[in-house]
N, C-alpha and C. Protein backbone atom coordinates (compact mmCIF):
# COMPACT_ATOMS: atom_id res chain seq x y z
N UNK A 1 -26.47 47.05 -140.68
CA UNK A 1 -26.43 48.41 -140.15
C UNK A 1 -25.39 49.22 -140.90
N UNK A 2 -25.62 50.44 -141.07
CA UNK A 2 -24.82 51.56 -141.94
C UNK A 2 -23.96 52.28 -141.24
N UNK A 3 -22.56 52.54 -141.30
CA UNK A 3 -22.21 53.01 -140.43
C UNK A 3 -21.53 54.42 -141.39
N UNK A 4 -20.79 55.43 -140.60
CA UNK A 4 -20.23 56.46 -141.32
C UNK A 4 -19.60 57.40 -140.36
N UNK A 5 -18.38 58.21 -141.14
CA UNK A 5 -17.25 58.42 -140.36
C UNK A 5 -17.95 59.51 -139.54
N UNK A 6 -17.11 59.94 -138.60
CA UNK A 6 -16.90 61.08 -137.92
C UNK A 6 -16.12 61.35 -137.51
N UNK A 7 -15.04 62.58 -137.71
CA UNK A 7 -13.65 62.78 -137.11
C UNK A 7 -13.87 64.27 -136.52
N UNK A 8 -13.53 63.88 -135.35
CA UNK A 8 -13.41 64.93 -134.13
C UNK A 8 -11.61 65.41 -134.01
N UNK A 9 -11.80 67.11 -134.14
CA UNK A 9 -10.66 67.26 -134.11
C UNK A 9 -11.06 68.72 -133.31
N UNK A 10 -9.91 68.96 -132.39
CA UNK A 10 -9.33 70.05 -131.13
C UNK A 10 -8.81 70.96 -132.39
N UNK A 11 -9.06 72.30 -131.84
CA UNK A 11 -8.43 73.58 -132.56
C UNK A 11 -6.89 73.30 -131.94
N UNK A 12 -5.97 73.85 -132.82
CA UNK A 12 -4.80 73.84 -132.71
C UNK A 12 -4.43 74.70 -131.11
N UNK A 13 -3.09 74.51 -130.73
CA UNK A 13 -2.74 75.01 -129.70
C UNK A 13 -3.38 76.90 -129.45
N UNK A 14 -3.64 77.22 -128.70
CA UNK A 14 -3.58 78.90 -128.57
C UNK A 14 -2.72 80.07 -128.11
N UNK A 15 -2.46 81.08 -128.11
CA UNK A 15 -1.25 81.73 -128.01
C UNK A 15 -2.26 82.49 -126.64
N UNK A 16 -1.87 81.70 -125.50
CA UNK A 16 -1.94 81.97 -124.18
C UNK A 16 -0.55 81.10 -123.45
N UNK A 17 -0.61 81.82 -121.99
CA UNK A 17 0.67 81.10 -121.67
C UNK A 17 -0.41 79.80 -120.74
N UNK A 18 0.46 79.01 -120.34
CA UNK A 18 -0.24 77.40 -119.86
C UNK A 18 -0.80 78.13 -118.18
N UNK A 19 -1.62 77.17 -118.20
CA UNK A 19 -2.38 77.05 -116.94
C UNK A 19 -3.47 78.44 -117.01
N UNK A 20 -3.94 79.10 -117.72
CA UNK A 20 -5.16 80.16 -117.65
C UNK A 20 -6.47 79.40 -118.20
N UNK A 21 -7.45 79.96 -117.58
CA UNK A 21 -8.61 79.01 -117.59
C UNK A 21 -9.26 79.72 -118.98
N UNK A 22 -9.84 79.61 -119.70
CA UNK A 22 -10.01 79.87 -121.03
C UNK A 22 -11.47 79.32 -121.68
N UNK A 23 -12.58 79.06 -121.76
CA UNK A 23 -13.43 78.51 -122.56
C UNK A 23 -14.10 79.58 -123.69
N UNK A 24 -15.08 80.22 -123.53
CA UNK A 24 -15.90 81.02 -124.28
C UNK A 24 -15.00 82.32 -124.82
N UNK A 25 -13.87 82.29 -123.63
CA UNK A 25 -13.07 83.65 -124.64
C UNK A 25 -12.49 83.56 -125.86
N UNK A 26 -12.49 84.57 -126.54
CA UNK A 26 -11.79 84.64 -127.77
C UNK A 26 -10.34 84.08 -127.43
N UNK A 27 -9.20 83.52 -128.30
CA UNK A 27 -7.93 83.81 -128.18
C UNK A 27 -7.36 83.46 -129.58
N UNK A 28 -6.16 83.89 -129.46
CA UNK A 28 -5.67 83.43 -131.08
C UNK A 28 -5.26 82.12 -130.89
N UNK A 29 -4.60 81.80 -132.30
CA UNK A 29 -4.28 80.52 -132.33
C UNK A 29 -2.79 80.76 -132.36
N UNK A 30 -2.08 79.66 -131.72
CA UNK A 30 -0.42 80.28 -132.12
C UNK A 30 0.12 79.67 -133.49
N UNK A 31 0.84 80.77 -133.99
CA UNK A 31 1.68 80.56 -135.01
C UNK A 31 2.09 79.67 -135.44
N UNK A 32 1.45 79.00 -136.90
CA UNK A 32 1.89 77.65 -137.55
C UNK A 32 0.65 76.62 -137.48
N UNK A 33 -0.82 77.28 -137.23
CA UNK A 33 -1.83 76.52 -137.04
C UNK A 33 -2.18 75.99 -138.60
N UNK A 34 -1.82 76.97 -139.34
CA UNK A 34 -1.94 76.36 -140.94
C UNK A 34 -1.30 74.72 -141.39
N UNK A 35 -0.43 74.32 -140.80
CA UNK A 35 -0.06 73.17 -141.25
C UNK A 35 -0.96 72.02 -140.59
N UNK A 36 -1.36 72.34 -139.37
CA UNK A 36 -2.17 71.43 -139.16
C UNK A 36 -3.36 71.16 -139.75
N UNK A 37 -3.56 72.40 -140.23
CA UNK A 37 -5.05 72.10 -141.14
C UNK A 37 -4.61 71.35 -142.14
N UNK A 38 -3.54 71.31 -142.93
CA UNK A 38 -3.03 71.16 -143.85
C UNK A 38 -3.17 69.61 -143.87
N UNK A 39 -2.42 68.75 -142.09
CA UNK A 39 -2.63 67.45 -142.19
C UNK A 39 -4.42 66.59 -142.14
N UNK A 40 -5.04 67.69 -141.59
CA UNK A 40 -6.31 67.70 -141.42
C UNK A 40 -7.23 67.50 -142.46
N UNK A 41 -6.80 68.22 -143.41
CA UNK A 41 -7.46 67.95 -144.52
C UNK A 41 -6.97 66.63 -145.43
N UNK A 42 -5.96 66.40 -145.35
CA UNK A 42 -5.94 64.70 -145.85
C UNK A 42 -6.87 63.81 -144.94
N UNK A 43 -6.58 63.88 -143.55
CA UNK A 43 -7.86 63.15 -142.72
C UNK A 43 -9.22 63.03 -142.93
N UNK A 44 -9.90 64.33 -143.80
CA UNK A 44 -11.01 64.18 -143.97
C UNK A 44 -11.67 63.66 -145.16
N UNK A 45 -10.20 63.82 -146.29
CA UNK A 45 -10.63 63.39 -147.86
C UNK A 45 -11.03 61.95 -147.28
N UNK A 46 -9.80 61.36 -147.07
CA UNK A 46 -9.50 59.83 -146.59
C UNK A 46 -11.12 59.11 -146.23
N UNK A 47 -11.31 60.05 -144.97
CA UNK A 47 -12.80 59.63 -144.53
C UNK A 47 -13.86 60.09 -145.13
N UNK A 48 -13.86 60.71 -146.32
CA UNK A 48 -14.88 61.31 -146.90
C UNK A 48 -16.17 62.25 -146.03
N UNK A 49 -15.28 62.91 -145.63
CA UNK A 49 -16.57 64.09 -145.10
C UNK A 49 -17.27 64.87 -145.89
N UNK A 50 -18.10 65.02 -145.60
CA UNK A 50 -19.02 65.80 -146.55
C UNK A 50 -19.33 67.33 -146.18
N UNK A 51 -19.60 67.29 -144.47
CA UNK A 51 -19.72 68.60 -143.68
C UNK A 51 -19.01 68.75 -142.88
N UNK A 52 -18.57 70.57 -142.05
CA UNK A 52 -17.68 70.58 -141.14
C UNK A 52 -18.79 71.16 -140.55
N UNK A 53 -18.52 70.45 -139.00
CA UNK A 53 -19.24 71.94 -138.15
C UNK A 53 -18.10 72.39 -137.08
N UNK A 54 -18.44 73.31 -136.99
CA UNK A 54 -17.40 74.27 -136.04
C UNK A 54 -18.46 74.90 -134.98
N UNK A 55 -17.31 75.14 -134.31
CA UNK A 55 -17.50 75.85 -132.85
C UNK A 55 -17.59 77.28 -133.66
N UNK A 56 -18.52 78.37 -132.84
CA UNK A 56 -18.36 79.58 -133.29
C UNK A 56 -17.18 80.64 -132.80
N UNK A 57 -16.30 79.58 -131.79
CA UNK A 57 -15.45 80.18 -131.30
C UNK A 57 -14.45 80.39 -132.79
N UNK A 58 -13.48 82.35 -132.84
CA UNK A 58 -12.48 82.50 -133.83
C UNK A 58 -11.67 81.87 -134.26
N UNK A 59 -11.26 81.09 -132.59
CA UNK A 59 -10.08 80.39 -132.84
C UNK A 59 -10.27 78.79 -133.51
N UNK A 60 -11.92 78.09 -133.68
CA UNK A 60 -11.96 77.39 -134.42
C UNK A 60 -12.81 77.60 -136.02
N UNK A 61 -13.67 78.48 -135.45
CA UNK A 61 -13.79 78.96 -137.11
C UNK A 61 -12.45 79.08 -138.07
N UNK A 62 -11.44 79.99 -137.73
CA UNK A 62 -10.33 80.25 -138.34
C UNK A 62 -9.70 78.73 -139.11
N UNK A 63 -9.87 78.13 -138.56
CA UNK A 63 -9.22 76.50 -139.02
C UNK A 63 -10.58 76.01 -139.80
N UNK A 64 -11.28 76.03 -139.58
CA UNK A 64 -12.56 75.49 -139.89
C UNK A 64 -12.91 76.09 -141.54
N UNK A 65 -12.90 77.19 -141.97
CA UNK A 65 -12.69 77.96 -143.23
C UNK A 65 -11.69 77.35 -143.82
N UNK A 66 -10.61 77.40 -143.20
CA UNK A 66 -9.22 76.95 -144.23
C UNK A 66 -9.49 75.51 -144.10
N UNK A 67 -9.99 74.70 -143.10
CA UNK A 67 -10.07 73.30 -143.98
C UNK A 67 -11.35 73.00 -144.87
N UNK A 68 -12.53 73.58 -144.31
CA UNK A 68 -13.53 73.58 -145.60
C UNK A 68 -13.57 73.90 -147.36
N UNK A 69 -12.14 75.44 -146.98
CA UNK A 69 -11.75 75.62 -148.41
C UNK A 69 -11.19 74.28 -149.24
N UNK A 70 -10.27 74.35 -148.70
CA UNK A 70 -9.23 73.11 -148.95
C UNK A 70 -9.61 71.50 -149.32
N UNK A 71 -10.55 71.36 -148.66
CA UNK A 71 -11.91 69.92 -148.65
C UNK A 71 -13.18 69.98 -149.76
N UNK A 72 -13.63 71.14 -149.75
CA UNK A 72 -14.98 71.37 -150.39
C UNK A 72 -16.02 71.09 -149.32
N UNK A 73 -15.76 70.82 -148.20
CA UNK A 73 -16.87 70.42 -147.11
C UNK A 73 -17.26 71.46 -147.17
N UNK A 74 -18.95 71.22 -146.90
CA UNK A 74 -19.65 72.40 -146.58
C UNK A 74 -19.56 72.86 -145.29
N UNK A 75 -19.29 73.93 -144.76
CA UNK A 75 -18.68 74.28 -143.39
C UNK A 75 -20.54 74.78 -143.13
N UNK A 76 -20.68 74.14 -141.55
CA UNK A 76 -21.84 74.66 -140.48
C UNK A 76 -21.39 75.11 -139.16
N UNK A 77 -21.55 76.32 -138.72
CA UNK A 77 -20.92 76.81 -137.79
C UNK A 77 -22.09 76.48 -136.39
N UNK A 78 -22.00 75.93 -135.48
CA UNK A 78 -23.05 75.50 -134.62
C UNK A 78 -22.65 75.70 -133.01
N UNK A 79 -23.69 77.16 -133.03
CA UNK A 79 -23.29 77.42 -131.40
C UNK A 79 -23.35 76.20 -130.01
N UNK A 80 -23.93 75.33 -130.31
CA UNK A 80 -24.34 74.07 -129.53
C UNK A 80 -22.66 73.76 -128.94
N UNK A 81 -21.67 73.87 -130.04
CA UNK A 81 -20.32 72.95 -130.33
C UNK A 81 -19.12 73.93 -129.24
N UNK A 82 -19.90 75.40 -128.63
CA UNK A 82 -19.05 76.20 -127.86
C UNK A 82 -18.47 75.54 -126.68
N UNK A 83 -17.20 76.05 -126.31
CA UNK A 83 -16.72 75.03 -124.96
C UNK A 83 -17.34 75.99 -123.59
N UNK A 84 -16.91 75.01 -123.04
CA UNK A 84 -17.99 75.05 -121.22
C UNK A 84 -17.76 76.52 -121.10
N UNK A 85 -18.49 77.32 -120.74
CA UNK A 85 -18.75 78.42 -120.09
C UNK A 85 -18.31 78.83 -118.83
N UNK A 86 -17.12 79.26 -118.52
CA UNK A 86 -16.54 79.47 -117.41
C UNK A 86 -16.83 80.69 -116.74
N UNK A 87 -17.72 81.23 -117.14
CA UNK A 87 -18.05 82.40 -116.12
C UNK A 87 -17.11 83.34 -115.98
N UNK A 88 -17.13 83.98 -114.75
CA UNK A 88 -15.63 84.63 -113.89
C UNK A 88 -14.44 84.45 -113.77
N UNK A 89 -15.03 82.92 -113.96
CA UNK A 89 -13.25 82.63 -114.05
C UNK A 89 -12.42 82.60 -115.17
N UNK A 90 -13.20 83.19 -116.37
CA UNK A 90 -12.80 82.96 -117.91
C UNK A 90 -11.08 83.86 -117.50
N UNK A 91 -10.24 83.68 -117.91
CA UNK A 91 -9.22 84.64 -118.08
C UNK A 91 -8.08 84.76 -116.96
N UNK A 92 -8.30 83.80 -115.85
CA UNK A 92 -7.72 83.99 -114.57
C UNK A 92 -6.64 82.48 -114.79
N UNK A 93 -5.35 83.01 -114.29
CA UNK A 93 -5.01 81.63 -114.24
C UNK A 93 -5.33 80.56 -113.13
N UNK A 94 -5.50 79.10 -113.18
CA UNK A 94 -6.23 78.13 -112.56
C UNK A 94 -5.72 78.73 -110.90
N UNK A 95 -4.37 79.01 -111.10
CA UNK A 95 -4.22 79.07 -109.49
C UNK A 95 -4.75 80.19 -108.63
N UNK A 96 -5.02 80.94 -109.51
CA UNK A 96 -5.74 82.46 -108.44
C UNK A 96 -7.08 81.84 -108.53
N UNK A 97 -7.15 81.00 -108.78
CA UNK A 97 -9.32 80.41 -108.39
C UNK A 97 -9.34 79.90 -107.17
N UNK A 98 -10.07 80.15 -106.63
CA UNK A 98 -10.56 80.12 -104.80
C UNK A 98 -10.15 78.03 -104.77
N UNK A 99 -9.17 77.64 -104.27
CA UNK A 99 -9.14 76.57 -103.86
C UNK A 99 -10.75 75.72 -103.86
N UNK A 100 -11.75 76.16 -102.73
CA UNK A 100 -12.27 75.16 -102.22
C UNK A 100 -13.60 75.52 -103.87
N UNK A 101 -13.23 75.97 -104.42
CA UNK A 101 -14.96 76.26 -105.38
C UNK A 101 -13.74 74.84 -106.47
N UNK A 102 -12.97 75.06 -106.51
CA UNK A 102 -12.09 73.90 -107.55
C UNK A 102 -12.26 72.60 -107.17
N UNK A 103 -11.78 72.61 -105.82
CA UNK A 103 -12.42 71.19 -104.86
C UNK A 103 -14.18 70.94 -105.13
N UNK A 104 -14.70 71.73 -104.65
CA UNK A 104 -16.13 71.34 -105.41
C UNK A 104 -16.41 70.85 -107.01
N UNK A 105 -16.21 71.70 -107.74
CA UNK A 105 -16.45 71.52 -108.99
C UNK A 105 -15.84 69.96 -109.24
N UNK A 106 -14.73 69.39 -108.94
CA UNK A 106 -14.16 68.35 -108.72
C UNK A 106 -15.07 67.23 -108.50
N UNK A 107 -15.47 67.34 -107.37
CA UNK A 107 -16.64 66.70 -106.44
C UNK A 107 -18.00 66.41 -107.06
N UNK A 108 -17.91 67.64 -107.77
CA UNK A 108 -19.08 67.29 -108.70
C UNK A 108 -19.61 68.43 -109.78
N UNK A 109 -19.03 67.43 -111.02
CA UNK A 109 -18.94 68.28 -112.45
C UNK A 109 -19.61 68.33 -113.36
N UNK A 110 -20.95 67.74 -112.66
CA UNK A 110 -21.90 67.64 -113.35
C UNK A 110 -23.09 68.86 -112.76
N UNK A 111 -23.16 68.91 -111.63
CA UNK A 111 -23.94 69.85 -111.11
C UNK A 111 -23.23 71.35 -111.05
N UNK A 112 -21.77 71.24 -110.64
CA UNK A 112 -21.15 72.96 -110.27
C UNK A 112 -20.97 73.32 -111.65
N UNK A 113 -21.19 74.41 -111.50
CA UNK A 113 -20.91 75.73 -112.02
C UNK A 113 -19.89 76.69 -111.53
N UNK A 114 -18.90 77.46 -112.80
CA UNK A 114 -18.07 78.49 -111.99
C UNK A 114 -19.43 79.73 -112.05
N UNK A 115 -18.67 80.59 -110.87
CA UNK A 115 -19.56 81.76 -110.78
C UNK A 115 -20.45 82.32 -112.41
N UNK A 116 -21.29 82.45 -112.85
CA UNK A 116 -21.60 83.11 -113.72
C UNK A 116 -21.45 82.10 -114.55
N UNK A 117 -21.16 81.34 -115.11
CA UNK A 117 -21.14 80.17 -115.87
C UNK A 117 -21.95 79.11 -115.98
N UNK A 118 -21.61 77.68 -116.48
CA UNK A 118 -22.03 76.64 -117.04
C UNK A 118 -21.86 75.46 -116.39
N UNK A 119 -22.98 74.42 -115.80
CA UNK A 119 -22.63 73.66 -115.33
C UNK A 119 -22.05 72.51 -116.53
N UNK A 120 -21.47 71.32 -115.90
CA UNK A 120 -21.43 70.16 -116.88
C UNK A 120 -22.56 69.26 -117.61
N UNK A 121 -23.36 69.46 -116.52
CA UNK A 121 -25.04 68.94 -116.99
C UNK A 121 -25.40 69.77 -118.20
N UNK A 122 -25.25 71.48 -118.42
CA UNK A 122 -25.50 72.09 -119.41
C UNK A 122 -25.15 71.55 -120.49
N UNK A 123 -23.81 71.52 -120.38
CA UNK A 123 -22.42 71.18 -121.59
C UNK A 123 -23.01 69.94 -122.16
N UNK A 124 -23.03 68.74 -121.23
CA UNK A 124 -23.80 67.63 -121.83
C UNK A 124 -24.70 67.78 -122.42
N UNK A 125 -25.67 68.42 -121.60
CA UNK A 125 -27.19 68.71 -122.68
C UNK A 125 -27.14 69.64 -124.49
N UNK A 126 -26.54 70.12 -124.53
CA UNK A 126 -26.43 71.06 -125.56
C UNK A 126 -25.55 70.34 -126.56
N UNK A 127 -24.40 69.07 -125.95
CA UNK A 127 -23.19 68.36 -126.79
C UNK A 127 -24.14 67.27 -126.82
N UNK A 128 -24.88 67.04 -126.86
CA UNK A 128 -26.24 64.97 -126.78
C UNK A 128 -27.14 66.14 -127.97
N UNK A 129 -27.47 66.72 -127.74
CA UNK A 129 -28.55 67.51 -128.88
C UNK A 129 -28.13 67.70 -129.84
N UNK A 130 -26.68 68.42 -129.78
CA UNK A 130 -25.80 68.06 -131.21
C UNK A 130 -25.77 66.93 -131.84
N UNK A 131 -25.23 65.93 -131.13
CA UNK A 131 -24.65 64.75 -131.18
C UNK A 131 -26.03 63.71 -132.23
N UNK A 132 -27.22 63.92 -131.61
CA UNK A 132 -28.44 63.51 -131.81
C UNK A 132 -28.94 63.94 -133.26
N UNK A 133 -29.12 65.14 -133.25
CA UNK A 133 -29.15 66.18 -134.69
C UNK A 133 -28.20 65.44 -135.72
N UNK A 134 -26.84 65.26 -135.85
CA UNK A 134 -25.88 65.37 -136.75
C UNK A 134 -26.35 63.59 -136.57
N UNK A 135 -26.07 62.25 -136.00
CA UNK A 135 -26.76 61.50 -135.87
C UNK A 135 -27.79 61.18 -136.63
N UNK A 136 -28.98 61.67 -136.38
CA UNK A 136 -29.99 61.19 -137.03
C UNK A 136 -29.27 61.49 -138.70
N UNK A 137 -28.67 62.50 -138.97
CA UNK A 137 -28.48 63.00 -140.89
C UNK A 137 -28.02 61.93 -140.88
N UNK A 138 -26.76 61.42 -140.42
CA UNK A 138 -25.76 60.19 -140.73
C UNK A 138 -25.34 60.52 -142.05
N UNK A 139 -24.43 62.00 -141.77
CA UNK A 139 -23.76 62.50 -142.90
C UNK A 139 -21.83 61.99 -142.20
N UNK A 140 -20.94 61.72 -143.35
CA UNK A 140 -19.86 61.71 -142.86
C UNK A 140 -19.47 63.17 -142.72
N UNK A 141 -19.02 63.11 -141.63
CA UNK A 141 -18.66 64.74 -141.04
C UNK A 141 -17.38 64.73 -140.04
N UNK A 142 -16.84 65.93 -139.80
CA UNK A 142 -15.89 66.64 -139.20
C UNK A 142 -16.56 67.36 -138.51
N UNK A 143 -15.72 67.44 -136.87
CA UNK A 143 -16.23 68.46 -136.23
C UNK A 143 -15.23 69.37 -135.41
N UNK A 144 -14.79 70.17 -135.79
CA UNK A 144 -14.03 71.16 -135.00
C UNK A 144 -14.22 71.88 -133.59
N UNK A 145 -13.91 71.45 -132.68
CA UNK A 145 -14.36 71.97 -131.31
C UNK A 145 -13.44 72.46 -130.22
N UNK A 146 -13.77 72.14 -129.04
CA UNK A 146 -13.14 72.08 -127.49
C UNK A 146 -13.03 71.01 -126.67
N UNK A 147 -12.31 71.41 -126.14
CA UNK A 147 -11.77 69.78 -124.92
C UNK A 147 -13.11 69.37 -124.63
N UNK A 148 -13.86 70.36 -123.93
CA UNK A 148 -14.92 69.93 -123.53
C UNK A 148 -16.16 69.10 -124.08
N UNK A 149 -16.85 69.90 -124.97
CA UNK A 149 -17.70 69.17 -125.98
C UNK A 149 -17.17 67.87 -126.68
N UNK A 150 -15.69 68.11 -127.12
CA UNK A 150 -15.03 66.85 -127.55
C UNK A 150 -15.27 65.48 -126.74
N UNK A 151 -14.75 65.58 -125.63
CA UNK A 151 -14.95 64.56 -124.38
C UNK A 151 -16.04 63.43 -124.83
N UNK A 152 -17.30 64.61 -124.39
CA UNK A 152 -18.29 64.45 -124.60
C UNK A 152 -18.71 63.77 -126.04
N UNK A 153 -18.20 64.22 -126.89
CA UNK A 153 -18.67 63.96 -128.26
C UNK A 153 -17.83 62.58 -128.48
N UNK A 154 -16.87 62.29 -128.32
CA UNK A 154 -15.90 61.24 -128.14
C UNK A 154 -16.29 59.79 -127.46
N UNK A 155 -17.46 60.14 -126.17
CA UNK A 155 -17.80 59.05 -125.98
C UNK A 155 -19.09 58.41 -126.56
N UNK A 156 -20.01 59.76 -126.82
CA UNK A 156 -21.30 59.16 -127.56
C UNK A 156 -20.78 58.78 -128.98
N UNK A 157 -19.55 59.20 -129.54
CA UNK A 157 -19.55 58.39 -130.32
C UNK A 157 -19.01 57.07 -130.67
N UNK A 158 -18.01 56.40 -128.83
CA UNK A 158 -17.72 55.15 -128.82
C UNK A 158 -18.84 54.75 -128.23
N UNK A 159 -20.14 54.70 -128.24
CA UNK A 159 -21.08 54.53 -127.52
C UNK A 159 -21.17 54.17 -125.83
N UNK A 160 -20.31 54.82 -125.29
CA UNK A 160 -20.19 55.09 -123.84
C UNK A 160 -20.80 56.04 -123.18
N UNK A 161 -20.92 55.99 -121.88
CA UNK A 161 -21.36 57.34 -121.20
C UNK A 161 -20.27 58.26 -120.96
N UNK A 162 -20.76 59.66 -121.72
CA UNK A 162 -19.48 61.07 -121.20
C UNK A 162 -19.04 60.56 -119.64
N UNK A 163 -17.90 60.92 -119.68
CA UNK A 163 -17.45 61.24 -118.13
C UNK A 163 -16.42 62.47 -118.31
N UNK A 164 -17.30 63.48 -117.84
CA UNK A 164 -16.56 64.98 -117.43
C UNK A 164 -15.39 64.84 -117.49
N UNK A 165 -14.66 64.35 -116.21
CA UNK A 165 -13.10 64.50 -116.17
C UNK A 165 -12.47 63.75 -116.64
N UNK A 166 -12.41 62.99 -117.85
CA UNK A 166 -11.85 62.43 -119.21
C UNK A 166 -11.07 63.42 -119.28
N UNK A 167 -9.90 62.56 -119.46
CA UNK A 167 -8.48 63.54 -120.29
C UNK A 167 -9.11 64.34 -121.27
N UNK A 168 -9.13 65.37 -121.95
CA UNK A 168 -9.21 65.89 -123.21
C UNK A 168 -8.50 65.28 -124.40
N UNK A 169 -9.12 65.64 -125.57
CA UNK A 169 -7.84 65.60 -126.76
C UNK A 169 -6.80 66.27 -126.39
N UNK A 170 -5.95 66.17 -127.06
CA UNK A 170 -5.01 67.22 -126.94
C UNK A 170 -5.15 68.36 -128.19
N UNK A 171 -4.75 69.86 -127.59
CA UNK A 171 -4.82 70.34 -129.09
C UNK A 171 -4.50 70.14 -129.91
N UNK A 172 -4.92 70.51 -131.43
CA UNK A 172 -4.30 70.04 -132.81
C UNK A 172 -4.95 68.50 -133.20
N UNK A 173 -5.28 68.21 -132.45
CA UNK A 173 -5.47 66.48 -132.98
C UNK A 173 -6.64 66.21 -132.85
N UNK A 174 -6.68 64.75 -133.65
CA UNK A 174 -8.07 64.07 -134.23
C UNK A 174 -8.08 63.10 -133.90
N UNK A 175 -9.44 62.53 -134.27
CA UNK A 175 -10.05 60.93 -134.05
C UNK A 175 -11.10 60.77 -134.69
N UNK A 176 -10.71 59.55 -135.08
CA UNK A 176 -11.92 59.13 -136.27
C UNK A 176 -12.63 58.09 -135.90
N UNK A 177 -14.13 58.47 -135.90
CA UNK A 177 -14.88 57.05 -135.22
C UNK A 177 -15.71 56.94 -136.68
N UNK A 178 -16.14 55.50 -136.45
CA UNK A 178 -16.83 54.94 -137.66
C UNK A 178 -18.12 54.45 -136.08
N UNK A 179 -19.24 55.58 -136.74
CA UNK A 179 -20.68 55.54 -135.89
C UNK A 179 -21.73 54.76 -136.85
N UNK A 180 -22.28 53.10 -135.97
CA UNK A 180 -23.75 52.95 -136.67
C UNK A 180 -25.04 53.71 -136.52
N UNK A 181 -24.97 53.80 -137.36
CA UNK A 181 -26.46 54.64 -138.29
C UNK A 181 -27.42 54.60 -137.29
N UNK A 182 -27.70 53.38 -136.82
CA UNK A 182 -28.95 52.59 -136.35
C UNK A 182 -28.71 52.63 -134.67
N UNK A 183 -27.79 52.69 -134.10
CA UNK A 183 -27.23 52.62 -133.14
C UNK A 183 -27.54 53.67 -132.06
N UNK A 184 -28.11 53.05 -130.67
CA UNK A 184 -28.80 53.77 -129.78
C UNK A 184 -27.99 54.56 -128.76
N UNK A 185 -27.86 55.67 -128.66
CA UNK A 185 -27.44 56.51 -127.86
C UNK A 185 -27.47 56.49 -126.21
N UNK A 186 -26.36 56.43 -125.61
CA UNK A 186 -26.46 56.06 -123.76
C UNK A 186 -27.53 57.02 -123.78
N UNK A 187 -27.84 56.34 -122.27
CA UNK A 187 -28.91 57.40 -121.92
C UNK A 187 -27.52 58.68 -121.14
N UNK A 188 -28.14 59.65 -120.98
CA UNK A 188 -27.61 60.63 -120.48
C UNK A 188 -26.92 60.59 -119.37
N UNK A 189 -26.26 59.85 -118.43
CA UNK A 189 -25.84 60.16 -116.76
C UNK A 189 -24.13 60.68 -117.01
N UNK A 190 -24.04 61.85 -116.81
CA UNK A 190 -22.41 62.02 -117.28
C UNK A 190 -22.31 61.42 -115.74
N UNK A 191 -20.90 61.18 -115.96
CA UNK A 191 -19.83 60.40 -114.83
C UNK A 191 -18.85 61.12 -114.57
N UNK A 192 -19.08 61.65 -113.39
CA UNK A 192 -17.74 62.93 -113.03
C UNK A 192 -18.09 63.21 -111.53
């Protein structure tokens, strides 16, 4: 069986203050995100990537350009790779969100949705279609994303089932899985 890299890496920190709920919005990146690309791109020579795909979010395109320059990877920008869709609550910090809709979503993060938003079942479905797509090429690749999709992308590629409330990466950082070629994909039940 053939196997070949894949390194999953979180956009660098963002210049918001902590605890605001954040997915689909724009935000910047804070100051000094260049060096991380900087270590980033030794990560990918190393593993020989060939393609980047990015989130169409600014704040990972922006990194995603400067490490494609820097690499020669051919950069693919792939709306699939956007983080969870928070609806209403995009922009609010966690604590002004209605207690008991947080307790739900909790309860179950695969079915809730914030107001106007995305359930986790979505997120899964759209991060397994990616996952599947880039998969079948069995190109060595980089993928620039969000906590969320990451998660997700993190376990189909230790061949586990996603589970929603998995720690995240942390921002700025990577992981490199070595995926077989041949190798069958969980079936779908996220765990959350």
């Amino acid at each position: 069986m053939q196997s070949f890299p894949v390194l999953l890496v979180r956009h660098a920190p963002v210049l918001l203050p902590e605890g605001v709920c954040y997915g689909r919005q724009d935000v910047a990146l804070r100051p000094g995100w260049e060096k991380i690309v900087s270590g980033l791109s030794v990560l990918a020579k190393g593993a020989v990537c060939r393609v980047l795909y990015s989130s169409p979010a600014q704040r990972c395109r922006d990194m995603a350009q400067r490490l494609a320059l820097a690499t020669g990877m051919e950069l693919r920008v792939d709306p699939r790779l956007a983080e969870l869709d928070f609806g209403r609550w995009e922009g609010l910090r966690w604590q002004d969100i209605e207690r008991r809709q947080l307790d739900e979503w909790a309860r179950d993060p695969s079915s809730f949705a914030p107001p106007e938003g995305e359930s986790g079942l979505a997120l899964c479905h759209r991060i397994t279609d990616f996952w599947q797509d880039m998969h079948r090429k069995g190109e060595a690749a980089c993928v620039l994303s969000h906590g969320g999709p990451l998660r997700i992308l993190s376990a189909l590629a230790a061949g586990e089932q996603p589970e929603l409330l998995a720690p995240s990466m942390p921002q700025g950082f990577a992981r490199l899985f070595m995926v077989e070629q041949a190798a069958t994909r969980p079936a779908l039940h996220p765990v959350g």
